[in-house]
PDB file of N, CA and C in Angstrom:
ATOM      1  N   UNK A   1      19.999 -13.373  -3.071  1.00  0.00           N
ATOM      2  CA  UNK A   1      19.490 -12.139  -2.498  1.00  0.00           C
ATOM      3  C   UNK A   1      18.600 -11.404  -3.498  1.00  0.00           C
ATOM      4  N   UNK A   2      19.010 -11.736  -4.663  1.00  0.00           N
ATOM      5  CA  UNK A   2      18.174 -10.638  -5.571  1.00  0.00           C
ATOM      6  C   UNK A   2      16.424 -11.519  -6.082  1.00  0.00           C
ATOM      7  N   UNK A   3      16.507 -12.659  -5.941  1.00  0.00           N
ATOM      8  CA  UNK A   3      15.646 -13.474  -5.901  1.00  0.00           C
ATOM      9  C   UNK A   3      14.496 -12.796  -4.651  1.00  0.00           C
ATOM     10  N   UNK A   4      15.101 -12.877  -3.548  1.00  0.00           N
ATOM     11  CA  UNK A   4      14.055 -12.394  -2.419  1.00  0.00           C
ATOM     12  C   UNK A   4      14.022 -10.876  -2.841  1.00  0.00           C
ATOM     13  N   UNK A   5      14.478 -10.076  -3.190  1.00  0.00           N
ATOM     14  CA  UNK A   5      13.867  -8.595  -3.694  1.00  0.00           C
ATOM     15  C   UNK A   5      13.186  -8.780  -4.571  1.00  0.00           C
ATOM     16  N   UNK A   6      12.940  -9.210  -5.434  1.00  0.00           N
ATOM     17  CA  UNK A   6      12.105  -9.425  -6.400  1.00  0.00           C
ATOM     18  C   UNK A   6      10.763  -9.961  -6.145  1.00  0.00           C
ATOM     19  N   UNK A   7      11.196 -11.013  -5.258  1.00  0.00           N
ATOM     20  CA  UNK A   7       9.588 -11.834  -4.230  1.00  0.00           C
ATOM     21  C   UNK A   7       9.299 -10.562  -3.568  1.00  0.00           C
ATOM     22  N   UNK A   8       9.681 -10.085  -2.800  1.00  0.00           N
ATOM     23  CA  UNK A   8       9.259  -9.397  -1.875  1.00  0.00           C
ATOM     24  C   UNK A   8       8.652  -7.482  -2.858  1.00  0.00           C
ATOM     25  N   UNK A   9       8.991  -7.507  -3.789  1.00  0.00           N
ATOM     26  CA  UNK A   9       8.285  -6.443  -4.768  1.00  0.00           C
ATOM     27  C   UNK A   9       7.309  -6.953  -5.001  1.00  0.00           C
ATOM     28  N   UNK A  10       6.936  -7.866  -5.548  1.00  0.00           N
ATOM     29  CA  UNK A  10       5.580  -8.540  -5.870  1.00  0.00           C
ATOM     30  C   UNK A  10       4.776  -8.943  -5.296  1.00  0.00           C
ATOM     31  N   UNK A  11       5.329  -8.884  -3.991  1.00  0.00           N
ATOM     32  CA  UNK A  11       4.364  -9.360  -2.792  1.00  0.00           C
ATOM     33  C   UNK A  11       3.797  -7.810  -2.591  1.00  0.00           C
ATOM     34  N   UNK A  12       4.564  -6.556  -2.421  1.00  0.00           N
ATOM     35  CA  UNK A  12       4.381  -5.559  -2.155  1.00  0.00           C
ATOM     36  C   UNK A  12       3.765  -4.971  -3.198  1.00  0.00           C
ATOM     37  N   UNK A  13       3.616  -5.150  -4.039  1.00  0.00           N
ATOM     38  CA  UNK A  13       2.488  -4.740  -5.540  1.00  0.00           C
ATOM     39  C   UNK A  13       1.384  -5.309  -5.029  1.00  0.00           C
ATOM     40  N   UNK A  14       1.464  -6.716  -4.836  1.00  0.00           N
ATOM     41  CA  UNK A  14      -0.143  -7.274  -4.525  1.00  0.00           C
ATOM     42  C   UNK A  14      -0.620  -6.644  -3.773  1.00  0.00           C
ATOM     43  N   UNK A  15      -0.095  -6.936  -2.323  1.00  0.00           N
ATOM     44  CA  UNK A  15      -0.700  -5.970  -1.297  1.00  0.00           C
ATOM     45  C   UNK A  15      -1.485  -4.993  -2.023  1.00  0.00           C
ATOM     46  N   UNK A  16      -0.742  -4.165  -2.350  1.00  0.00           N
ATOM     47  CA  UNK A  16      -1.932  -2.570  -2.846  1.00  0.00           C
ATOM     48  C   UNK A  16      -2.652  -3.337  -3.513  1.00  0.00           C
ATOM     49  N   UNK A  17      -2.440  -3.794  -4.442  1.00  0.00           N
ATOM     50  CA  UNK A  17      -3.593  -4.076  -5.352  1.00  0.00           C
ATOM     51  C   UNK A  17      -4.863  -4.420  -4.456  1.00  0.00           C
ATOM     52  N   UNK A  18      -4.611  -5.608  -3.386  1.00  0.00           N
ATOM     53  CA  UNK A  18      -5.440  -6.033  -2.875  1.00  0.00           C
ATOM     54  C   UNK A  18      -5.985  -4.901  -1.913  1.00  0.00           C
ATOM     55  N   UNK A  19      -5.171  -4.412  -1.374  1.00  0.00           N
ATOM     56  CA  UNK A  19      -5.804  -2.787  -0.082  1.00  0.00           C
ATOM     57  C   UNK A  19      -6.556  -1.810  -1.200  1.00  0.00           C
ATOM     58  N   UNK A  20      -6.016  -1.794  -1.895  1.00  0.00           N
ATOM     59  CA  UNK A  20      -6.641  -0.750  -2.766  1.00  0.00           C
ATOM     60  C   UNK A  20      -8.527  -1.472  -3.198  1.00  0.00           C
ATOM     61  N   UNK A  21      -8.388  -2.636  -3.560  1.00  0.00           N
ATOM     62  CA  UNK A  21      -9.353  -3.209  -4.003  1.00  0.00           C
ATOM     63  C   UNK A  21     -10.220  -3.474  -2.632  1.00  0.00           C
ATOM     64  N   UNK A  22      -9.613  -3.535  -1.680  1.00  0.00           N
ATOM     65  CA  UNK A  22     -10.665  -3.958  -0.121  1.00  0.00           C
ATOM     66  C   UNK A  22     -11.124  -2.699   0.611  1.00  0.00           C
ATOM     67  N   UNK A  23      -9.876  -1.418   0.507  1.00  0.00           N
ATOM     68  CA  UNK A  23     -10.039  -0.212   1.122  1.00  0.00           C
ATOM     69  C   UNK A  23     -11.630   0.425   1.155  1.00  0.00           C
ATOM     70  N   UNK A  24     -12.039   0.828   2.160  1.00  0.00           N
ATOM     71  CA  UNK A  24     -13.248   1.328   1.707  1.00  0.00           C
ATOM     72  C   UNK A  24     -13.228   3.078   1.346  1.00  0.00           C
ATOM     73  N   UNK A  25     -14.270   3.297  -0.031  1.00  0.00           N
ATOM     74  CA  UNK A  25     -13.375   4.178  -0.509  1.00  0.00           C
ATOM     75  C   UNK A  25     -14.449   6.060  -0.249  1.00  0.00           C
ATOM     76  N   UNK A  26     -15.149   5.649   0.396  1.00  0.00           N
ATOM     77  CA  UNK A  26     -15.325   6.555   1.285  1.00  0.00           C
ATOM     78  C   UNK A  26     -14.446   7.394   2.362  1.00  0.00           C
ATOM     79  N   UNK A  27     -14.180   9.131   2.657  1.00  0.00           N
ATOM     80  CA  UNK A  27     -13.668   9.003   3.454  1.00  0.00           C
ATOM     81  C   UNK A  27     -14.279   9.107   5.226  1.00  0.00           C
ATOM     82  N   UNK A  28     -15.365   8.753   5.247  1.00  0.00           N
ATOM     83  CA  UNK A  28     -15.816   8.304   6.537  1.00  0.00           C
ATOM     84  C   UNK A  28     -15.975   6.582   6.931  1.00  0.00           C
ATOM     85  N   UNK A  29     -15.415   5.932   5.929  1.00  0.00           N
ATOM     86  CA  UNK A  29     -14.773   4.546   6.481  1.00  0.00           C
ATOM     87  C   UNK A  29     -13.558   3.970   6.248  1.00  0.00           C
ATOM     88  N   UNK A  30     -13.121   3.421   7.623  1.00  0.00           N
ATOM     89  CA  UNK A  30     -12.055   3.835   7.467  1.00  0.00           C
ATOM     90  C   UNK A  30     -11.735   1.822   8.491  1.00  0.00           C
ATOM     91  N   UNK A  31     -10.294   1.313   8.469  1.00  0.00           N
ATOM     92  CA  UNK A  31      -9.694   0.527   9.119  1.00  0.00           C
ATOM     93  C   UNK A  31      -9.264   0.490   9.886  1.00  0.00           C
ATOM     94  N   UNK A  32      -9.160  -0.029  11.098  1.00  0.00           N
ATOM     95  CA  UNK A  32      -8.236   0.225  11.989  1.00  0.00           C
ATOM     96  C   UNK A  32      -6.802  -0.652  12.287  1.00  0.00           C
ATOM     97  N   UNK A  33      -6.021  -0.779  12.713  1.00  0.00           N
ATOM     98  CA  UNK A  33      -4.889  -1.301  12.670  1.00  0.00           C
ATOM     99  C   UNK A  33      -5.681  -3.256  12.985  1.00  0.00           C
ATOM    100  N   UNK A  34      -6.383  -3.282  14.311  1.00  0.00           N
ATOM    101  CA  UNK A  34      -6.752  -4.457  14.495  1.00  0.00           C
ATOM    102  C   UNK A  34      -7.872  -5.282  12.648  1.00  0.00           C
ATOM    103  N   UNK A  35      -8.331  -4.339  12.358  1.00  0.00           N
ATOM    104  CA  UNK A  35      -9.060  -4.707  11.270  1.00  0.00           C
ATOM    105  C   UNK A  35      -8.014  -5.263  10.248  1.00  0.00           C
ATOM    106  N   UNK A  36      -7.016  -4.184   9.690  1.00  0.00           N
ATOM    107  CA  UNK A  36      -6.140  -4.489   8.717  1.00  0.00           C
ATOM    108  C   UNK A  36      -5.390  -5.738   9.056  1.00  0.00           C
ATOM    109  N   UNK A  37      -4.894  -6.081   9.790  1.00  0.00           N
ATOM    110  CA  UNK A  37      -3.902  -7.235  10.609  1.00  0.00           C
ATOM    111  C   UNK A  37      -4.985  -8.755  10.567  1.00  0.00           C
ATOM    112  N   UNK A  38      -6.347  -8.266  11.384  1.00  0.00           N
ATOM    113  CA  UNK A  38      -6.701  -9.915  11.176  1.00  0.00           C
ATOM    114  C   UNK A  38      -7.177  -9.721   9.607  1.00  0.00           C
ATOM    115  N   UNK A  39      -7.323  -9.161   8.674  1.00  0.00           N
ATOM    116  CA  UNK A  39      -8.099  -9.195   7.098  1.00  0.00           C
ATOM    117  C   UNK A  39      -6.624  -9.533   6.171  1.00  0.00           C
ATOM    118  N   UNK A  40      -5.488  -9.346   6.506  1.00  0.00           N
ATOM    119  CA  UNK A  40      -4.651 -10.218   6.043  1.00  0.00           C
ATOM    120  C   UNK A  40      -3.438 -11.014   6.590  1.00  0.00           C
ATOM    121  N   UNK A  41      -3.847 -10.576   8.063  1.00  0.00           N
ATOM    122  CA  UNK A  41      -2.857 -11.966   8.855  1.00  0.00           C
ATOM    123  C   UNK A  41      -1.203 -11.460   8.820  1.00  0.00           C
ATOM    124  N   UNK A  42      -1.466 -10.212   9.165  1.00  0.00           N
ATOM    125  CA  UNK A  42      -0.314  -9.456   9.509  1.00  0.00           C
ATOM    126  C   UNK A  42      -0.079  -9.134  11.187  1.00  0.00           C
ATOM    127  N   UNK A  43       1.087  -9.423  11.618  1.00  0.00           N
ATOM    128  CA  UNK A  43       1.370  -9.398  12.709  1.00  0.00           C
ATOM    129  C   UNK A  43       1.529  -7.286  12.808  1.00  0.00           C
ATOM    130  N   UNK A  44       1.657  -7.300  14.512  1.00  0.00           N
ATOM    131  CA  UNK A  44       1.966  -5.775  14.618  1.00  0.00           C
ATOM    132  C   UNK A  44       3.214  -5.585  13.492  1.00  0.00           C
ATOM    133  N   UNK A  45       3.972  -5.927  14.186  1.00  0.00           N
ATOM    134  CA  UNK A  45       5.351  -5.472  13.297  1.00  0.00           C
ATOM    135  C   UNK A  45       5.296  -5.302  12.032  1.00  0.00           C
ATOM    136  N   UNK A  46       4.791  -6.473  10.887  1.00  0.00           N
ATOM    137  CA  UNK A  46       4.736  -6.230   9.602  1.00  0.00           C
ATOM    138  C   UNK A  46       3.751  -5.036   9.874  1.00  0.00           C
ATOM    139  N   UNK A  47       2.748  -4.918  10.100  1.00  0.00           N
ATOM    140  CA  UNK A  47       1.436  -3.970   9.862  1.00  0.00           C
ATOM    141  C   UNK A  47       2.478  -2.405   9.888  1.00  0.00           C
ATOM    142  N   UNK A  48       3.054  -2.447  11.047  1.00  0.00           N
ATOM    143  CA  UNK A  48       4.059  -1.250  11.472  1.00  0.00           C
ATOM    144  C   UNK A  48       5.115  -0.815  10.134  1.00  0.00           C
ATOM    145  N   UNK A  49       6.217  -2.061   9.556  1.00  0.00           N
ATOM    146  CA  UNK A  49       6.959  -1.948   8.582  1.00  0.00           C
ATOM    147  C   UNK A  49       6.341  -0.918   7.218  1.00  0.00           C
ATOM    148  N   UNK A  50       5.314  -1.543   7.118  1.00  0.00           N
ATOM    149  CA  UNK A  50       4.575  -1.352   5.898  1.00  0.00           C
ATOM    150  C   UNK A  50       3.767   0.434   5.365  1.00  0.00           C
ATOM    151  N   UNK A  51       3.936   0.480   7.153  1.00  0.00           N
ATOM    152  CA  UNK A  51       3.126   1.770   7.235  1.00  0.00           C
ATOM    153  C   UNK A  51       4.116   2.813   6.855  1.00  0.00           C
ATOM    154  N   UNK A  52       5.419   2.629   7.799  1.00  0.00           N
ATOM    155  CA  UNK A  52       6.250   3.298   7.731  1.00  0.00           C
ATOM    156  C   UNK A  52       7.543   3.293   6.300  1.00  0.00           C
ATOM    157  N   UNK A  53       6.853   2.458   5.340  1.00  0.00           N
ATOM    158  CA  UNK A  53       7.606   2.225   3.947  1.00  0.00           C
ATOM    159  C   UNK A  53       6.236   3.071   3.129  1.00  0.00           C
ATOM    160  N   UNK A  54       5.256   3.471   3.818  1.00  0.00           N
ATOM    161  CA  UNK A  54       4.201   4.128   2.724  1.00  0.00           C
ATOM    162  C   UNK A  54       3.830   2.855   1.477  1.00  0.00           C
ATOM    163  N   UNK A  55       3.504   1.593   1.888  1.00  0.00           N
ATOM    164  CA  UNK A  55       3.165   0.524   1.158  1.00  0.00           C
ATOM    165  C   UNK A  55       1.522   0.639   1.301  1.00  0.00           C
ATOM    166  N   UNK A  56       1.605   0.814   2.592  1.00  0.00           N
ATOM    167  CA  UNK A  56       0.081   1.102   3.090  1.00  0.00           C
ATOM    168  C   UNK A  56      -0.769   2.747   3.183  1.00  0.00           C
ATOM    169  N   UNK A  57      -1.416   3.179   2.579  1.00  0.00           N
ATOM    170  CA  UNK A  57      -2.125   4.458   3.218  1.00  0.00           C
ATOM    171  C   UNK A  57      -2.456   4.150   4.392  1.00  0.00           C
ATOM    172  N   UNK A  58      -1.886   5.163   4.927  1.00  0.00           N
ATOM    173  CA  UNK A  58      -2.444   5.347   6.444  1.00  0.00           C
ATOM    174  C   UNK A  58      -2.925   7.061   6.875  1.00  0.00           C
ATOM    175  N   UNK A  59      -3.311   6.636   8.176  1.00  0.00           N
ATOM    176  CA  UNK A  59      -3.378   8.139   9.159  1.00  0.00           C
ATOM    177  C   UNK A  59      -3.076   7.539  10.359  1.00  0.00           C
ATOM    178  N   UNK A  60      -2.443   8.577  11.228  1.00  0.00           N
ATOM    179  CA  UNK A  60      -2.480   8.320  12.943  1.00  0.00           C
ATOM    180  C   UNK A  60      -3.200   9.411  13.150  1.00  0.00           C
ATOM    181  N   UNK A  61      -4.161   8.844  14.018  1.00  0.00           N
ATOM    182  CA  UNK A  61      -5.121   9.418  14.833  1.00  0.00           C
ATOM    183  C   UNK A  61      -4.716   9.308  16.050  1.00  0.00           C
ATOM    184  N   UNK A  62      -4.666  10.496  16.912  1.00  0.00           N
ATOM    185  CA  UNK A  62      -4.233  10.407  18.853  1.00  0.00           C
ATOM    186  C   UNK A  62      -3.199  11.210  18.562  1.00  0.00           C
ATOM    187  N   UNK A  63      -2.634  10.635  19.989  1.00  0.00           N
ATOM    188  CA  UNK A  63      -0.949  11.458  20.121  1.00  0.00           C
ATOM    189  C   UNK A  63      -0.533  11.209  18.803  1.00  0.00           C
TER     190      UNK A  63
END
């Protein structure tokens, strides 16, 4: 178990590294959920997990 926490921290470091490095860093461009998902092959759910762990910057826009 402590093996997969450890994978799964480092997976979650990369990520940013990599969002941070792809993000566009303007704030009039911006991603949308369909953009983020096919640019690293994240299903809804992970895309969802991630948002709601603050791994990802986000905004909701709408309701």
């Amino acid at each position: 178990m402590k093996k997969e926490i450890e994978y799964l921290k480092r997976e979650i470091t990369l990520m940013k590294v990599l969002l941070l490095d792809l993000m566009p860093h303007k704030e009039e461009d911006w991603l949308d959920s369909a953009d983020v998902k096919q640019l690293f092959n994240f299903s809804e759910r992970k895309l969802y997990r991630l948002c709601k762990a603050n791994v990802i910057p986000h905004t909701k826009i709408g309701e």
